[in-house]
PDB file of N, CA and C in Angstrom:
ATOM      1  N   UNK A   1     119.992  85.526  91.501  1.00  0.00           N
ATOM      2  CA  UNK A   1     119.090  84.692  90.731  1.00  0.00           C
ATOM      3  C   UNK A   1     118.563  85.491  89.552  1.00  0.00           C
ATOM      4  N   UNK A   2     118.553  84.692  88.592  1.00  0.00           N
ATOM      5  CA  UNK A   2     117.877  85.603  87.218  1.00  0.00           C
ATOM      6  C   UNK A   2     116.102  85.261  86.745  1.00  0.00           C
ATOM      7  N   UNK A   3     115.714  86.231  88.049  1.00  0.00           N
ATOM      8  CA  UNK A   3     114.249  86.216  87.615  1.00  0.00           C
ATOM      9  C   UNK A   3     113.665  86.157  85.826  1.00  0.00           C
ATOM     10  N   UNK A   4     114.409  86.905  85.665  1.00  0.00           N
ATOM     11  CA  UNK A   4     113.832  86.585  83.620  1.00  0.00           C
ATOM     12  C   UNK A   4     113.896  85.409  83.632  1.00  0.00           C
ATOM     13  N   UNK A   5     114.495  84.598  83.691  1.00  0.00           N
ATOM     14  CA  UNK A   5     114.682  83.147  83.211  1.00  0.00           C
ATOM     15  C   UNK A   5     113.479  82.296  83.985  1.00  0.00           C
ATOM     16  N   UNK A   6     112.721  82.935  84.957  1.00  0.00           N
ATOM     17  CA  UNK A   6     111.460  82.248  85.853  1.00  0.00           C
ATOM     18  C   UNK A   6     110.320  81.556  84.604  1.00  0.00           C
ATOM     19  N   UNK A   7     109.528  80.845  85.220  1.00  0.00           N
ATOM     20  CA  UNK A   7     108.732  80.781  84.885  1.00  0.00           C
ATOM     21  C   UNK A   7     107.731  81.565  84.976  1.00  0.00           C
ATOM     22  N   UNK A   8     107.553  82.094  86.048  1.00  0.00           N
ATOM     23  CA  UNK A   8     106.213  83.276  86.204  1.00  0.00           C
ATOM     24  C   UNK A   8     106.173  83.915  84.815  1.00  0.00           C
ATOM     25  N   UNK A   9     104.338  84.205  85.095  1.00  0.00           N
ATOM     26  CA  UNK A   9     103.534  85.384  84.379  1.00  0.00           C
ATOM     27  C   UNK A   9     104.306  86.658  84.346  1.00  0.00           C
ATOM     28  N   UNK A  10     104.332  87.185  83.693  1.00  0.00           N
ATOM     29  CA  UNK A  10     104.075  89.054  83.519  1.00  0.00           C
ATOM     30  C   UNK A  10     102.623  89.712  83.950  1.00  0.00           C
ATOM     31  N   UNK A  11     102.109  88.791  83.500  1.00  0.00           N
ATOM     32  CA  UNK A  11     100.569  89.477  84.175  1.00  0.00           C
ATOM     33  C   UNK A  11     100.081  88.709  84.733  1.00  0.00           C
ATOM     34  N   UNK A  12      99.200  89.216  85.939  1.00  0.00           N
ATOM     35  CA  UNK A  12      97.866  88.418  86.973  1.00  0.00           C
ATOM     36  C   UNK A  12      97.038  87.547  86.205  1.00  0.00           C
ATOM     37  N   UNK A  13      97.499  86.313  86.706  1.00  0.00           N
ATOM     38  CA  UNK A  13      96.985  85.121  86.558  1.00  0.00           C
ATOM     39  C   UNK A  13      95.613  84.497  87.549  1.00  0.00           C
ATOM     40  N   UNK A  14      94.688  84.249  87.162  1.00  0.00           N
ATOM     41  CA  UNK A  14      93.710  83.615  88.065  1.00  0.00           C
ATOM     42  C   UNK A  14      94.364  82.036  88.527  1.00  0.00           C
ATOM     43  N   UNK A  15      94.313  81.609  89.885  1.00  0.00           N
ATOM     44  CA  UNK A  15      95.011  80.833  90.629  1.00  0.00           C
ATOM     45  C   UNK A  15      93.946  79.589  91.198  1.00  0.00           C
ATOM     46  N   UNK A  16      93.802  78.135  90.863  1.00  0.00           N
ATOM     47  CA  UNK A  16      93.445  77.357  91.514  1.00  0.00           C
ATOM     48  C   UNK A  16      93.162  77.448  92.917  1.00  0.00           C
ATOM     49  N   UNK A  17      92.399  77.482  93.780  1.00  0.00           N
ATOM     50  CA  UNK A  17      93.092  77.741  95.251  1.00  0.00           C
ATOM     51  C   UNK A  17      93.085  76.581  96.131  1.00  0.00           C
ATOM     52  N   UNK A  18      92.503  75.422  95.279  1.00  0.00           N
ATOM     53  CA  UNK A  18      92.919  73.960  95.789  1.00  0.00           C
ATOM     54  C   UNK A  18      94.359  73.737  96.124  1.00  0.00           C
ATOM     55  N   UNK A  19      94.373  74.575  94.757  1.00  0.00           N
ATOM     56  CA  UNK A  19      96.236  73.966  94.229  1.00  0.00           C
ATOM     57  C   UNK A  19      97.498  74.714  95.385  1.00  0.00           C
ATOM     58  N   UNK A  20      97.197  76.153  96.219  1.00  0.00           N
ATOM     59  CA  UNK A  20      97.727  76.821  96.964  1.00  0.00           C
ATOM     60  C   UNK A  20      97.410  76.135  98.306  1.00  0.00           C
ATOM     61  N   UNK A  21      96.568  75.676  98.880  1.00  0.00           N
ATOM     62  CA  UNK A  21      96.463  75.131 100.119  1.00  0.00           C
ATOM     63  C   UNK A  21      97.168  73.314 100.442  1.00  0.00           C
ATOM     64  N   UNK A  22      97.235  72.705  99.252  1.00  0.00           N
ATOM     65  CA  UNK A  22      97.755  71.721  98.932  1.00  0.00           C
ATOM     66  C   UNK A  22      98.724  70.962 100.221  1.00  0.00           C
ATOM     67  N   UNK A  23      99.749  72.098 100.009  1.00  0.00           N
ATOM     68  CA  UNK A  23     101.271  71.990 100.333  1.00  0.00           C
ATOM     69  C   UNK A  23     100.929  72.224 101.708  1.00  0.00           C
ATOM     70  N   UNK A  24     100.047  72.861 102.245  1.00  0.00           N
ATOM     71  CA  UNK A  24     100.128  73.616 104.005  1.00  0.00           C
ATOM     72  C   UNK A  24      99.006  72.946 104.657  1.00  0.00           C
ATOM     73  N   UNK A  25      97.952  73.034 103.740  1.00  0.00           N
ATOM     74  CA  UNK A  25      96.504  72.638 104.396  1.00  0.00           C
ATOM     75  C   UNK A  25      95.754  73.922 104.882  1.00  0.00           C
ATOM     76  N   UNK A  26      95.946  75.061 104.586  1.00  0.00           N
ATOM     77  CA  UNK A  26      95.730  75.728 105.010  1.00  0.00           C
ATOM     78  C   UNK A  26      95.296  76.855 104.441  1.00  0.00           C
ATOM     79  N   UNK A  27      94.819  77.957 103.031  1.00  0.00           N
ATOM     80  CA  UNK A  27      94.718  78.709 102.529  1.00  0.00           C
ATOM     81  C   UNK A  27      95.792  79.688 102.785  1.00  0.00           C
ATOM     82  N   UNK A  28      95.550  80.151 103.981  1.00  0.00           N
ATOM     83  CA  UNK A  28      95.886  81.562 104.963  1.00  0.00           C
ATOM     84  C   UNK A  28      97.519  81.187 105.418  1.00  0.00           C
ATOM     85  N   UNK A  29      97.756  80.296 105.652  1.00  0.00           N
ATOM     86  CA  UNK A  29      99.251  79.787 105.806  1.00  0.00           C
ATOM     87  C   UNK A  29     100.060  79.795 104.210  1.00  0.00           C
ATOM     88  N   UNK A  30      99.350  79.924 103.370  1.00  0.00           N
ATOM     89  CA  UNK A  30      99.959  79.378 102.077  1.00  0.00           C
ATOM     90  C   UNK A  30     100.427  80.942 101.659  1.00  0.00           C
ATOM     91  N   UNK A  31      99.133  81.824 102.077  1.00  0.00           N
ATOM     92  CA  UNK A  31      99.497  83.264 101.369  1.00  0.00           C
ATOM     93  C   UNK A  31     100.504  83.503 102.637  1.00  0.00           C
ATOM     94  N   UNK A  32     100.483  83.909 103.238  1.00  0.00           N
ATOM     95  CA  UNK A  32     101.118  84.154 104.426  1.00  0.00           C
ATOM     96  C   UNK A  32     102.848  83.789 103.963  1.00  0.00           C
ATOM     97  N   UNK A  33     102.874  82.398 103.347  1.00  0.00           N
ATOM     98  CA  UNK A  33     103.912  81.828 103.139  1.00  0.00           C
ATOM     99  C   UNK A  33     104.923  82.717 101.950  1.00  0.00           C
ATOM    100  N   UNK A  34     103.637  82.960 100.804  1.00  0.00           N
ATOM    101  CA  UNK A  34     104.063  83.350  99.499  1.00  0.00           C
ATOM    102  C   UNK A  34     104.485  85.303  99.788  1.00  0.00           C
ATOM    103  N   UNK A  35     103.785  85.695 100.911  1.00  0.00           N
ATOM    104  CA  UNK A  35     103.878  87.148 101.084  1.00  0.00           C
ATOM    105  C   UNK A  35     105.366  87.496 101.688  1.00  0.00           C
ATOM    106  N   UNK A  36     105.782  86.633 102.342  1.00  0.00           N
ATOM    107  CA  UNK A  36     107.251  86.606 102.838  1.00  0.00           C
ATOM    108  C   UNK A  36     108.254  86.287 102.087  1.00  0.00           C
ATOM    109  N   UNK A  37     108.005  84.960 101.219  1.00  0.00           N
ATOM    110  CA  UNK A  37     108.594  85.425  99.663  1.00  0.00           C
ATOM    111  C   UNK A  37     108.663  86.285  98.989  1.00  0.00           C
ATOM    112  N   UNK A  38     107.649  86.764  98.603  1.00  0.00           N
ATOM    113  CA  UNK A  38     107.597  88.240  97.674  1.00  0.00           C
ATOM    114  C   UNK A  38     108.400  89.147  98.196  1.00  0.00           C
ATOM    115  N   UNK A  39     107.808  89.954  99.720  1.00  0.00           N
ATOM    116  CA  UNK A  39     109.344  90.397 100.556  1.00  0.00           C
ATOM    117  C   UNK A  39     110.476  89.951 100.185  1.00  0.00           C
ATOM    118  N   UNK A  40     110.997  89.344 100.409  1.00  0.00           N
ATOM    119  CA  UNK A  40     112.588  88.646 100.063  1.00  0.00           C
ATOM    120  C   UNK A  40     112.831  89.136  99.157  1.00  0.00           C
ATOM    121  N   UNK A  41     111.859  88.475  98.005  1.00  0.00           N
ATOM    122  CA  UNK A  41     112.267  88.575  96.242  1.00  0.00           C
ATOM    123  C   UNK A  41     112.541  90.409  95.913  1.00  0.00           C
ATOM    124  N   UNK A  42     111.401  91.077  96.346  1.00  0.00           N
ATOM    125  CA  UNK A  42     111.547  92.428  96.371  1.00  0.00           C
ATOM    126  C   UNK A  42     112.775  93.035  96.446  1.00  0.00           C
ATOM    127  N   UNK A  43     113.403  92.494  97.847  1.00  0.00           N
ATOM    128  CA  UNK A  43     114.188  93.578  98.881  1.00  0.00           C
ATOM    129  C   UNK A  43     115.537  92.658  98.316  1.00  0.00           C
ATOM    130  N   UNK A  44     115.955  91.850  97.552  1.00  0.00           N
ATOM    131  CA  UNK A  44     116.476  91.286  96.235  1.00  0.00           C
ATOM    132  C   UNK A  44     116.639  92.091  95.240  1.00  0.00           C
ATOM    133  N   UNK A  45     115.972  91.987  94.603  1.00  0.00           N
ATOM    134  CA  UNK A  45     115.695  92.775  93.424  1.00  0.00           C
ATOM    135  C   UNK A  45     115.931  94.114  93.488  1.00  0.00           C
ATOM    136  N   UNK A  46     115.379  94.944  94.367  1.00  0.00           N
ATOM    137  CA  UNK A  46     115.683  96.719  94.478  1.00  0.00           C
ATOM    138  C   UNK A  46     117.623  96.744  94.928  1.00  0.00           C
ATOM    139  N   UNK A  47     117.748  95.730  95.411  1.00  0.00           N
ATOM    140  CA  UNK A  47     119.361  95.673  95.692  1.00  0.00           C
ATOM    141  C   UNK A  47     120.094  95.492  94.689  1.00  0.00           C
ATOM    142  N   UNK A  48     120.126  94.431  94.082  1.00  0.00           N
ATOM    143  CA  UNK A  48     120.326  94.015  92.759  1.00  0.00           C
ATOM    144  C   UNK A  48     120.605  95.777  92.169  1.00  0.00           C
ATOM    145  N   UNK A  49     119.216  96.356  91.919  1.00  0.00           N
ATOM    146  CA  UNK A  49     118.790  97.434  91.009  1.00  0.00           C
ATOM    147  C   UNK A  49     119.936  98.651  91.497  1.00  0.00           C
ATOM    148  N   UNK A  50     119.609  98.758  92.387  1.00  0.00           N
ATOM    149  CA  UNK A  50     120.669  99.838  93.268  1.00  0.00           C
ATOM    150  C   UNK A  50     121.631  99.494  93.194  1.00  0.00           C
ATOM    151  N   UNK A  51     122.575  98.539  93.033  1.00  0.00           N
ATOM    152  CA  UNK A  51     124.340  98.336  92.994  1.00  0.00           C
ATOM    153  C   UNK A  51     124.536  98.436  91.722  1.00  0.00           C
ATOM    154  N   UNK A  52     123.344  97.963  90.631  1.00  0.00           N
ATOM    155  CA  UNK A  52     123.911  98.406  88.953  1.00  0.00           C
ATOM    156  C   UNK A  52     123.957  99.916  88.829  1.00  0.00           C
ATOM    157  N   UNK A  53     122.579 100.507  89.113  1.00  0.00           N
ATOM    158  CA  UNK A  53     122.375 102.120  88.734  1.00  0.00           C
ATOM    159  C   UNK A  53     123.625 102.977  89.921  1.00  0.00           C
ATOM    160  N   UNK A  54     124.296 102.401  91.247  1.00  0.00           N
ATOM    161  CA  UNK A  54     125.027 103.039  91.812  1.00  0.00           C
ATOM    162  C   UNK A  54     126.399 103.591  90.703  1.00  0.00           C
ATOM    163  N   UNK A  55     126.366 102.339  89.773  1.00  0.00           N
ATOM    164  CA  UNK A  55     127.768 102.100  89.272  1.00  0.00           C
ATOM    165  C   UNK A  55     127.352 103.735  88.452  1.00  0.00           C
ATOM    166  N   UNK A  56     126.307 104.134  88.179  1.00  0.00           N
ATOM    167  CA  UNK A  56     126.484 105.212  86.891  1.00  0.00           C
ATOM    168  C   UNK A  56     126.018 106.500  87.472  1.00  0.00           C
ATOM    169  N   UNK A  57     126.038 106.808  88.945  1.00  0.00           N
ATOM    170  CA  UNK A  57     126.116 107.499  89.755  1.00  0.00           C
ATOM    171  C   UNK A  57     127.122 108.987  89.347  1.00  0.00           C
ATOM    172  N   UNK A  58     126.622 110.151  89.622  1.00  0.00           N
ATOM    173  CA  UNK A  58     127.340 111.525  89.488  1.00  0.00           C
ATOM    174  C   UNK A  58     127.068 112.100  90.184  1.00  0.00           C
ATOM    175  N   UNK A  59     127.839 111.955  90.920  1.00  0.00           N
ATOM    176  CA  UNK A  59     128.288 113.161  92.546  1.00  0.00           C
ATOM    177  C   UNK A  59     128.271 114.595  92.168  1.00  0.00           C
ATOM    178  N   UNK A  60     127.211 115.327  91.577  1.00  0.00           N
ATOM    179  CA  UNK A  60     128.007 116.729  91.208  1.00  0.00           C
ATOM    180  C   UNK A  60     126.575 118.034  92.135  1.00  0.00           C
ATOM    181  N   UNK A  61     126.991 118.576  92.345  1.00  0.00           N
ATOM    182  CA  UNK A  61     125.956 119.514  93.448  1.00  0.00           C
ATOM    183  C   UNK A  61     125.046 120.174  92.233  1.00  0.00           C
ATOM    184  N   UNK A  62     125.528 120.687  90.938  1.00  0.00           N
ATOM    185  CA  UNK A  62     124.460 121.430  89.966  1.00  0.00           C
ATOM    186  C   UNK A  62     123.379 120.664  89.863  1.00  0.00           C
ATOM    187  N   UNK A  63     122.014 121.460  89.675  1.00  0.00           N
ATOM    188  CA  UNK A  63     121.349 120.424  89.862  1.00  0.00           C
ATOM    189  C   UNK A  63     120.614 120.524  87.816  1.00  0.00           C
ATOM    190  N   UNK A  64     121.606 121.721  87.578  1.00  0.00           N
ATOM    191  CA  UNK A  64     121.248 122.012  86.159  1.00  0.00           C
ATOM    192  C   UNK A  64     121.384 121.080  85.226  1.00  0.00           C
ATOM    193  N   UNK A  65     122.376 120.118  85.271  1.00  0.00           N
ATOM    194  CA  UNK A  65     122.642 119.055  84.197  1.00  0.00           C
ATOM    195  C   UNK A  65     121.826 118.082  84.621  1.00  0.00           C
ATOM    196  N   UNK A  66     121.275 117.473  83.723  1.00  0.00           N
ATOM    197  CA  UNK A  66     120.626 116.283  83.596  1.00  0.00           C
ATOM    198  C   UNK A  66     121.469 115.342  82.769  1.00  0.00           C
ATOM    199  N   UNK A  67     121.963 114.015  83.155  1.00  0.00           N
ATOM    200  CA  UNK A  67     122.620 113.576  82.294  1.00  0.00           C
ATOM    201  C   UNK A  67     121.564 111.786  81.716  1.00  0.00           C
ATOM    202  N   UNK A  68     121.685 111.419  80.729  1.00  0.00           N
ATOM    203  CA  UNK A  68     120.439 110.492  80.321  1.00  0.00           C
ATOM    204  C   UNK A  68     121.485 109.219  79.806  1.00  0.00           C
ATOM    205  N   UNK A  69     121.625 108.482  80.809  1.00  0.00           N
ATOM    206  CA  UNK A  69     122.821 107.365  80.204  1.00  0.00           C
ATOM    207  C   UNK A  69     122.126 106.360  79.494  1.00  0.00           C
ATOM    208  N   UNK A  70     122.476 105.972  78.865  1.00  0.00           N
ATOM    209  CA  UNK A  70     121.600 104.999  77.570  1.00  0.00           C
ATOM    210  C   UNK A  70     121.772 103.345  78.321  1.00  0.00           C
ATOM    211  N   UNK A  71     122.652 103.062  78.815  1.00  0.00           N
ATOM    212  CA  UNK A  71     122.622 101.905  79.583  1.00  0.00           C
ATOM    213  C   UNK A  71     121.852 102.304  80.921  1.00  0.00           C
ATOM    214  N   UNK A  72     121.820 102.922  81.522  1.00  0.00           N
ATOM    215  CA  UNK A  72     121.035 103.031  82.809  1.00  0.00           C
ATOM    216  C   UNK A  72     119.759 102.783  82.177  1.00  0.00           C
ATOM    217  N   UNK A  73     119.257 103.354  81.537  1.00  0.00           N
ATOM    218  CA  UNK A  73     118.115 103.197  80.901  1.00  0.00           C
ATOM    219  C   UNK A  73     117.615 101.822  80.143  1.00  0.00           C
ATOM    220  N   UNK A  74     118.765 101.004  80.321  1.00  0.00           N
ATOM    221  CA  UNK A  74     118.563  99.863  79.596  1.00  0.00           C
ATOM    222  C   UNK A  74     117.927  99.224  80.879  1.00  0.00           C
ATOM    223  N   UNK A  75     119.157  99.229  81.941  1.00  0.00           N
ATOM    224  CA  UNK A  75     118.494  98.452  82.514  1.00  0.00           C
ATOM    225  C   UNK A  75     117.680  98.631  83.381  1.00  0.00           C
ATOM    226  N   UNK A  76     117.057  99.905  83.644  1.00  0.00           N
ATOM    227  CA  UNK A  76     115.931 100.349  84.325  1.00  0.00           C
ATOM    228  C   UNK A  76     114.612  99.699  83.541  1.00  0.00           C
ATOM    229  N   UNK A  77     115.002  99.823  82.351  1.00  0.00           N
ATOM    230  CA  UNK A  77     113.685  99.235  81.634  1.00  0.00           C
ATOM    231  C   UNK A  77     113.580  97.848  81.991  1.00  0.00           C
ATOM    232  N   UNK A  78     114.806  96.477  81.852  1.00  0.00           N
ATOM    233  CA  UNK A  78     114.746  95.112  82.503  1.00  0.00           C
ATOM    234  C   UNK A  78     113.756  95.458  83.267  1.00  0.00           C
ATOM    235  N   UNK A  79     114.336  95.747  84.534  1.00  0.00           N
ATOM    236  CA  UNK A  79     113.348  95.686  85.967  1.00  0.00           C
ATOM    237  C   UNK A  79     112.474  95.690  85.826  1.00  0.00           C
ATOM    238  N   UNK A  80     111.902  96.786  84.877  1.00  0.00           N
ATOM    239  CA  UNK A  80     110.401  97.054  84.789  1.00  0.00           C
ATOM    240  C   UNK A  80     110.060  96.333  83.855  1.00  0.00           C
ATOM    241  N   UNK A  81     110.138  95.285  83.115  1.00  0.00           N
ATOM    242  CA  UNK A  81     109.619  94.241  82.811  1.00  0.00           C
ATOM    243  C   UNK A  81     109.528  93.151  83.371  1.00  0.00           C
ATOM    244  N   UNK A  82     110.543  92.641  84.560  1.00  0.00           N
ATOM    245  CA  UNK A  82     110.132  91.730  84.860  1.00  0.00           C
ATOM    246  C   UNK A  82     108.617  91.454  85.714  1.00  0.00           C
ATOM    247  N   UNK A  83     109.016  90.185  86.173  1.00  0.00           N
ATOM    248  CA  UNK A  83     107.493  89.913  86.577  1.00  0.00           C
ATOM    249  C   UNK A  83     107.564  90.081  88.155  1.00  0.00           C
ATOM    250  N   UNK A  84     106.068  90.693  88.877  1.00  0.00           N
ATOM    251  CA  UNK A  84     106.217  91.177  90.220  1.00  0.00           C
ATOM    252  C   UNK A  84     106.797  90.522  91.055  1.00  0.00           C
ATOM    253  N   UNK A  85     107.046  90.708  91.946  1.00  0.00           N
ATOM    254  CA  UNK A  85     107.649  89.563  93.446  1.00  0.00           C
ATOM    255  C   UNK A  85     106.597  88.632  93.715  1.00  0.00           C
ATOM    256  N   UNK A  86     105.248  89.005  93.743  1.00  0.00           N
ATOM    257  CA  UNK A  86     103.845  88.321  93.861  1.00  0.00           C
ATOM    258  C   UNK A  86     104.193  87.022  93.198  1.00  0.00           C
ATOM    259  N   UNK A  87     104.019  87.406  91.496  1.00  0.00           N
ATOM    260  CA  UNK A  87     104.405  86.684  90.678  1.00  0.00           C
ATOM    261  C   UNK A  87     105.420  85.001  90.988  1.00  0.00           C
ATOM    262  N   UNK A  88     106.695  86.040  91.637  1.00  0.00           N
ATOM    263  CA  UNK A  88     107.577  85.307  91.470  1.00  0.00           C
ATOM    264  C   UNK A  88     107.182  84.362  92.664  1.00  0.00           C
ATOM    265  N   UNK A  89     106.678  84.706  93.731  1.00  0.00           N
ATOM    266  CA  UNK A  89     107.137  84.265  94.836  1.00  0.00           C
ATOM    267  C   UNK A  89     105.637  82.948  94.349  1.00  0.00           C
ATOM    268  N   UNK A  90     104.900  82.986  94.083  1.00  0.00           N
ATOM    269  CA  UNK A  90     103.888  82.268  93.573  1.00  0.00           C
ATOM    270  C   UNK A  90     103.821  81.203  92.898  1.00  0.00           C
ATOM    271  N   UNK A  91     104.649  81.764  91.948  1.00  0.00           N
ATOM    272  CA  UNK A  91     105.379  80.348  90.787  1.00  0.00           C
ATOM    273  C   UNK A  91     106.278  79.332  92.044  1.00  0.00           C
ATOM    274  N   UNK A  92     107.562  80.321  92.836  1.00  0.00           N
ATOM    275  CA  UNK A  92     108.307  79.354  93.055  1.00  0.00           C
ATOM    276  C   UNK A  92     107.646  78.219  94.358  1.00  0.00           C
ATOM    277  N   UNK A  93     106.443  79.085  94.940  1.00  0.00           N
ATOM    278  CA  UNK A  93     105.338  78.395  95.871  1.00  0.00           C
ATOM    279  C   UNK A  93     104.741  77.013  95.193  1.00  0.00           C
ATOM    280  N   UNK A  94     104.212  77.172  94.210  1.00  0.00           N
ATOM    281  CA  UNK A  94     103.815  76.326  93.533  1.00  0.00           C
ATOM    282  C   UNK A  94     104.814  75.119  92.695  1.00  0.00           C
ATOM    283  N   UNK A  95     105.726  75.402  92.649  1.00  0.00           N
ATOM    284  CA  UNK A  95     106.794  74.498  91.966  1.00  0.00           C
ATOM    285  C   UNK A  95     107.359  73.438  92.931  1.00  0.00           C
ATOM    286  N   UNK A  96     107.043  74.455  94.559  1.00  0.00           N
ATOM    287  CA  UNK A  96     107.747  73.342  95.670  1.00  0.00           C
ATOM    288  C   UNK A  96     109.075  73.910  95.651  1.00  0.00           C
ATOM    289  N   UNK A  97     109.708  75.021  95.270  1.00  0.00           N
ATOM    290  CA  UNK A  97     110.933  75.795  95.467  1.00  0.00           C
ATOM    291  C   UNK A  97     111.197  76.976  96.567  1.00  0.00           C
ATOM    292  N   UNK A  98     110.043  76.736  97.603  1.00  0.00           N
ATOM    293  CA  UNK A  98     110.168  77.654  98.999  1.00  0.00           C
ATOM    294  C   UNK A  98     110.480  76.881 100.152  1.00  0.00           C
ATOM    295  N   UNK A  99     111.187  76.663 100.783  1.00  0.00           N
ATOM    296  CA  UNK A  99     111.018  76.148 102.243  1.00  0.00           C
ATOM    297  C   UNK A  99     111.007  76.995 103.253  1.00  0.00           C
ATOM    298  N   UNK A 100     109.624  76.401 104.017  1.00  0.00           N
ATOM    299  CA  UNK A 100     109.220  76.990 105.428  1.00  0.00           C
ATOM    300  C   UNK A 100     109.368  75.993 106.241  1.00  0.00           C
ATOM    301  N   UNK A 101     109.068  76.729 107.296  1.00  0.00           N
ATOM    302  CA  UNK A 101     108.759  75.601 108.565  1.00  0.00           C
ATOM    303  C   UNK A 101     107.742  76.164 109.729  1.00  0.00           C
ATOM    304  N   UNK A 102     107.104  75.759 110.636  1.00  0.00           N
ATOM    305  CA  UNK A 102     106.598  76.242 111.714  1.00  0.00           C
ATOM    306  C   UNK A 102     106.897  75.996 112.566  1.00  0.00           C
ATOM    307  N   UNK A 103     107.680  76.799 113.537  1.00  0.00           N
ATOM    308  CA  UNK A 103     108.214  76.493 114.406  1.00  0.00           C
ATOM    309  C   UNK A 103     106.894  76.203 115.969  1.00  0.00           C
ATOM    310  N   UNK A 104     105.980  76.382 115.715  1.00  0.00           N
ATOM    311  CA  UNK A 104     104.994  76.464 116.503  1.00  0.00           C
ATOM    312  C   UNK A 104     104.237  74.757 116.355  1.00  0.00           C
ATOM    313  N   UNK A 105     105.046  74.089 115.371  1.00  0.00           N
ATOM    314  CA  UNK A 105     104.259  72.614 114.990  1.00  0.00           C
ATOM    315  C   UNK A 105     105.572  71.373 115.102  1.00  0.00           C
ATOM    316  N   UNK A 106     106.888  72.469 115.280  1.00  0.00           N
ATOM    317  CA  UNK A 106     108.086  71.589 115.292  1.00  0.00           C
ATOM    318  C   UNK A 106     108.364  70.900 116.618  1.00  0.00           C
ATOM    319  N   UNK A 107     107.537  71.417 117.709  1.00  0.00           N
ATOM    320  CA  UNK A 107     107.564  70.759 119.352  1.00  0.00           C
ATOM    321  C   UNK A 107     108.504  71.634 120.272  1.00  0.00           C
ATOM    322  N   UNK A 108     108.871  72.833 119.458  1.00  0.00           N
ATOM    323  CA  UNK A 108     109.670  73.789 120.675  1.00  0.00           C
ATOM    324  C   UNK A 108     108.734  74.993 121.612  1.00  0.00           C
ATOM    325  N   UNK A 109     108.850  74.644 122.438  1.00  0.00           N
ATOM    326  CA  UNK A 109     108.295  75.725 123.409  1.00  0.00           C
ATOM    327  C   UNK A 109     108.564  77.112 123.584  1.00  0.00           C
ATOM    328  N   UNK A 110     107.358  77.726 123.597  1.00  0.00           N
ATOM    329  CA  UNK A 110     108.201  79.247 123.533  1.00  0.00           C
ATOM    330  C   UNK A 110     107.855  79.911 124.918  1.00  0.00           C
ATOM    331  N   UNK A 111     108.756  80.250 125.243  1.00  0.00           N
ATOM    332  CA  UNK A 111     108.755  81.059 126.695  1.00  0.00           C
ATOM    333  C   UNK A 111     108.117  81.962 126.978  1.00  0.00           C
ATOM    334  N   UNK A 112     107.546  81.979 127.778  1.00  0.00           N
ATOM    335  CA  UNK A 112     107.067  83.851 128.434  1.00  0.00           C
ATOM    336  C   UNK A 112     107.798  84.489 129.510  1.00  0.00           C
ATOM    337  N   UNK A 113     108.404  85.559 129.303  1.00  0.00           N
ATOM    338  CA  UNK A 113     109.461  86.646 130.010  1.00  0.00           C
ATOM    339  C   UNK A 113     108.441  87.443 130.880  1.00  0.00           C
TER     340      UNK A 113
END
């Protein structure tokens, strides 16, 4: 997914909190909801980050050379512009682009061992 193209902020936005409980009824279910997003989006993203910068990778034991690749650097800088996982996971909360469920409200029973 191409987070640049999101709608999210770059910076911390002050948040309705009518507008976050809406969807759940719940405040604490809503963050709860958006914090497991952000996870995702994160552990996304650092993957993403790691299979580009792997590609420009140098196996060499000296630890004397420093080498400064001008594209690594390009896109190290992306990353660090985009907007946080918080961010992201927030916008797509609010747009109605997350699905959860509770399995504790769906009528399945959970066992004790």
């Amino acid at each position: 997914m191409d987070y640049k193209k999101s709608k999210a902020p770059s910076n911390t936005v002050t948040r309705d909190v009518q507008e976050l409980w809406k969807s759940t009824g719940n405040i604490y279910e809503s963050v709860a909801i958006v914090a497991k997003r952000a996870n995702q989006i994160s552990v996304e993203i650092k993957q993403d980050l790691s299979k580009k910068l792997a590609e420009f990778a140098s196996y060499n034991d000296s630890l004397d050379e420093v080498f400064e690749n001008r594209e690594q650097i390009e896109i190290s800088r992306y990353y660090e512009k985009l907007p946080k996982p918080t961010l992201l996971a927030t916008q797509e909360f609010l747009d109605g682009n997350v699905y959860w469920r509770d399995p504790s409200k769906d009528g399945v029973e959970e066992e004790e061992f």
